[in-house]
Protein backbone atom coordinates (compact mmCIF):
# COMPACT_ATOMS: atom_id res chain seq x y z
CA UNK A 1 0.00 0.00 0.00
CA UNK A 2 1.22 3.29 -1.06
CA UNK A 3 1.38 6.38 1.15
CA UNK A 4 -1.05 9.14 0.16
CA UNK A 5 0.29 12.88 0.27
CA UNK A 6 -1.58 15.28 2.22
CA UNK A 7 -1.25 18.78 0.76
CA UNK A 8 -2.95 21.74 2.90
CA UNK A 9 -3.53 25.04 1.84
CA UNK A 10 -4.68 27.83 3.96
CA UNK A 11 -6.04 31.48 3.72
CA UNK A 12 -8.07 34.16 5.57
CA UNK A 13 -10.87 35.82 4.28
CA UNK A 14 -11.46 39.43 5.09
CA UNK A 15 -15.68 37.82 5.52
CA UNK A 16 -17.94 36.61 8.02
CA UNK A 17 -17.80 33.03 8.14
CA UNK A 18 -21.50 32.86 6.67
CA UNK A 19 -20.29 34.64 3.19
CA UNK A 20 -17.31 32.41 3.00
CA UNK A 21 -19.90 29.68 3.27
CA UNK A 22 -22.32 30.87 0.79
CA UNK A 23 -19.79 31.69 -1.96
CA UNK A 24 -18.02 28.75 -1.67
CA UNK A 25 -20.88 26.45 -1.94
CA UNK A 26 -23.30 28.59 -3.99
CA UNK A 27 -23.14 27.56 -7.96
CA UNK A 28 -23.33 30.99 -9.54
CA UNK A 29 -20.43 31.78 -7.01
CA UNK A 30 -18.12 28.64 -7.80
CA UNK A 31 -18.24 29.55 -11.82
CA UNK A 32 -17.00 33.20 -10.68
CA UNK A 33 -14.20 32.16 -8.34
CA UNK A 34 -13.02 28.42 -9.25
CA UNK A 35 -10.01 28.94 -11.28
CA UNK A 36 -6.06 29.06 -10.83
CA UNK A 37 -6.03 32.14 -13.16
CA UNK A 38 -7.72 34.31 -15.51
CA UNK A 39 -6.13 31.44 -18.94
CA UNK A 40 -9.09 29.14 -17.22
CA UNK A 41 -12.78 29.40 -16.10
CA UNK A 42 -15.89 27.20 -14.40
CA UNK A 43 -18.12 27.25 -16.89
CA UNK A 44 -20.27 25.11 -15.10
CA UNK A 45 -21.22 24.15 -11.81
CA UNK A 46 -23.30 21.67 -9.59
CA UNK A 47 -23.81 21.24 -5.89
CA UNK A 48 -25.81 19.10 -3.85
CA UNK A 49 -24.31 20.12 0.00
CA UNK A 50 -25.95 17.42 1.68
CA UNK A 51 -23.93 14.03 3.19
CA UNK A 52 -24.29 11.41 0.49
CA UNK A 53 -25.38 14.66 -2.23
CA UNK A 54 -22.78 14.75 -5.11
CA UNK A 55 -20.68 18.29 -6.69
CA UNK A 56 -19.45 18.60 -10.33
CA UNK A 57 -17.50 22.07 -11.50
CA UNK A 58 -16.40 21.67 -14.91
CA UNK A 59 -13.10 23.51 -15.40
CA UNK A 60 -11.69 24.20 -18.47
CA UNK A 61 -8.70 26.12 -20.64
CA UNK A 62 -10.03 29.28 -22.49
CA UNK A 63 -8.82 28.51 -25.30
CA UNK A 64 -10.40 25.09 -25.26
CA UNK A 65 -7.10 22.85 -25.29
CA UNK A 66 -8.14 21.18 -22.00
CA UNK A 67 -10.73 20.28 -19.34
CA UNK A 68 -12.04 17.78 -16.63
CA UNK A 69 -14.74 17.43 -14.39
CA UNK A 70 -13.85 17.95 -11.08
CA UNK A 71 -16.16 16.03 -8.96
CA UNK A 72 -17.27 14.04 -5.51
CA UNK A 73 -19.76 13.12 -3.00
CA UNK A 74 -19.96 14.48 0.08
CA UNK A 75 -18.42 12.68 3.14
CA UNK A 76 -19.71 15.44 5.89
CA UNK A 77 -21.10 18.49 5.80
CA UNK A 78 -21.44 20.60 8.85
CA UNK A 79 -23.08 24.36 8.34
CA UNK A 80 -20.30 27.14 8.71
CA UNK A 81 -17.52 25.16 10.06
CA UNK A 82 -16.47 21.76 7.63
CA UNK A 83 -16.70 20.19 4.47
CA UNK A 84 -15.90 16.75 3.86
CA UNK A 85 -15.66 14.89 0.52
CA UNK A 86 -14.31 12.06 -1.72
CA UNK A 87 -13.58 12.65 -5.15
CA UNK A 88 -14.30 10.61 -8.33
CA UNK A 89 -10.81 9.05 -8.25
CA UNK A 90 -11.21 8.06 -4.45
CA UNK A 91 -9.29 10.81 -2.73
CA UNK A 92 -10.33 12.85 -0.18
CA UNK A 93 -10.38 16.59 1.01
CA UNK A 94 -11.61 18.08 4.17
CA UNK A 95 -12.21 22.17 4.28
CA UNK A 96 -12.69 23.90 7.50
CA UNK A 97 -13.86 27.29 8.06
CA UNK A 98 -12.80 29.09 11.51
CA UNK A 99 -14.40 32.49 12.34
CA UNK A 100 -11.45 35.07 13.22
CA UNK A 101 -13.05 38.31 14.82
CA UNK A 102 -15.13 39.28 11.52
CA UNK A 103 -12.66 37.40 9.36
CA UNK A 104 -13.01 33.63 8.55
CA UNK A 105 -9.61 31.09 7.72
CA UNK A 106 -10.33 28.66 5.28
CA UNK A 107 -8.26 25.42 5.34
CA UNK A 108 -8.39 22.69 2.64
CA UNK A 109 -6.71 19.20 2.87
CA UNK A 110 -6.37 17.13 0.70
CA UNK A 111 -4.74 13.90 -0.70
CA UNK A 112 -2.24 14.46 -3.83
CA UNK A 113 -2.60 12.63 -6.69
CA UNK A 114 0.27 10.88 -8.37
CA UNK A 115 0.45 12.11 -11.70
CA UNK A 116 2.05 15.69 -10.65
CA UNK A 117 4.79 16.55 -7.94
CA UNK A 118 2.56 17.70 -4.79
CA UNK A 119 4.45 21.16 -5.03
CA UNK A 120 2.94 21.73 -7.93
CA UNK A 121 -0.60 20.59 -6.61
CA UNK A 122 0.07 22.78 -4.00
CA UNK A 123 0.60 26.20 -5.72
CA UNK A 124 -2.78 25.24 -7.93
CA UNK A 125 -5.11 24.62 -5.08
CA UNK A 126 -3.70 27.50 -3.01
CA UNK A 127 -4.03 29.87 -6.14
CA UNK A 128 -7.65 28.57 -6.40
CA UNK A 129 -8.06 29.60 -2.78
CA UNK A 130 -6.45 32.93 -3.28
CA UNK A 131 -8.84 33.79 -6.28
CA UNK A 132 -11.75 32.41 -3.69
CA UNK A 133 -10.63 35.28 -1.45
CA UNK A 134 -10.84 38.36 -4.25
CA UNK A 135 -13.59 37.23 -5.24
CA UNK A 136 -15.95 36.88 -1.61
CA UNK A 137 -13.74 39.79 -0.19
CA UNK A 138 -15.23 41.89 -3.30
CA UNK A 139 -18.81 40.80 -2.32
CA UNK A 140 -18.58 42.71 0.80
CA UNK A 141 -20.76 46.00 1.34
């Protein structure tokens, strides 16, 4: 049996935990945020935040040389604080949201796969999460 990676990534949103929650989980909000950079976009997105309920975002290249489905069920799901799910391959992430005075961190583990080095997983996910944070911190009033 082979060892499985965990990569974490981490950030804090300037957000009450409650608008971190609906923007991360909310459709229309995932095909705004859900990219590593402006070369790709969510054109579509699905989300059933239930235990047992199933996501799909489909992420693709602008210029249409590449996409994939990413996609899971949902493992645990507990309002404003964790998100647990396995993905279509079998790996698993867990998300946690921790209110900080007005403020909420948002932490995402999750198991590497094995086709690139876990560095470079690394930098994509946390990029994601970094575009996550423009994105709800420009929703505020």
């Amino acid at each position: 049996m082979t060892q499985v990676t965990r990569i974490t990534v981490e950030a804090v949103a300037n957000a009450p935990v409650a608008d971190v929650w609906k923007a991360w989980n909310t459709p229309s909000d995932i095909m705004q945020w859900n990219t590593p950079d402006s070369s790709w976009h969510t054109p579509s997105s699905e989300n059933d935040l239930r235990v047992g309920g199933k996501f799909k975002n489909r992420m693709e290249a602008k210029d249409g040389s590449f996409g994939f489905d990413f996609e899971g069920i949902y493992d645990s799901v507990e309002l404003h604080k964790e998100i647990s799910y396995t993905m279509s391959d079998g790996r698993r992430s867990t998300t946690l949201f921790t209110p900080q005075g007005g403020k909420t961190k948002i932490e995402t583990t999750f198991d590497a796969e094995t086709e690139n080095d876990p560095e470079f997983q690394k930098q994509g996910w946390q990029a994601i999460l970094h575009n996550f944070v423009r994105y709800v911190e420009s929703t505020q009033s």
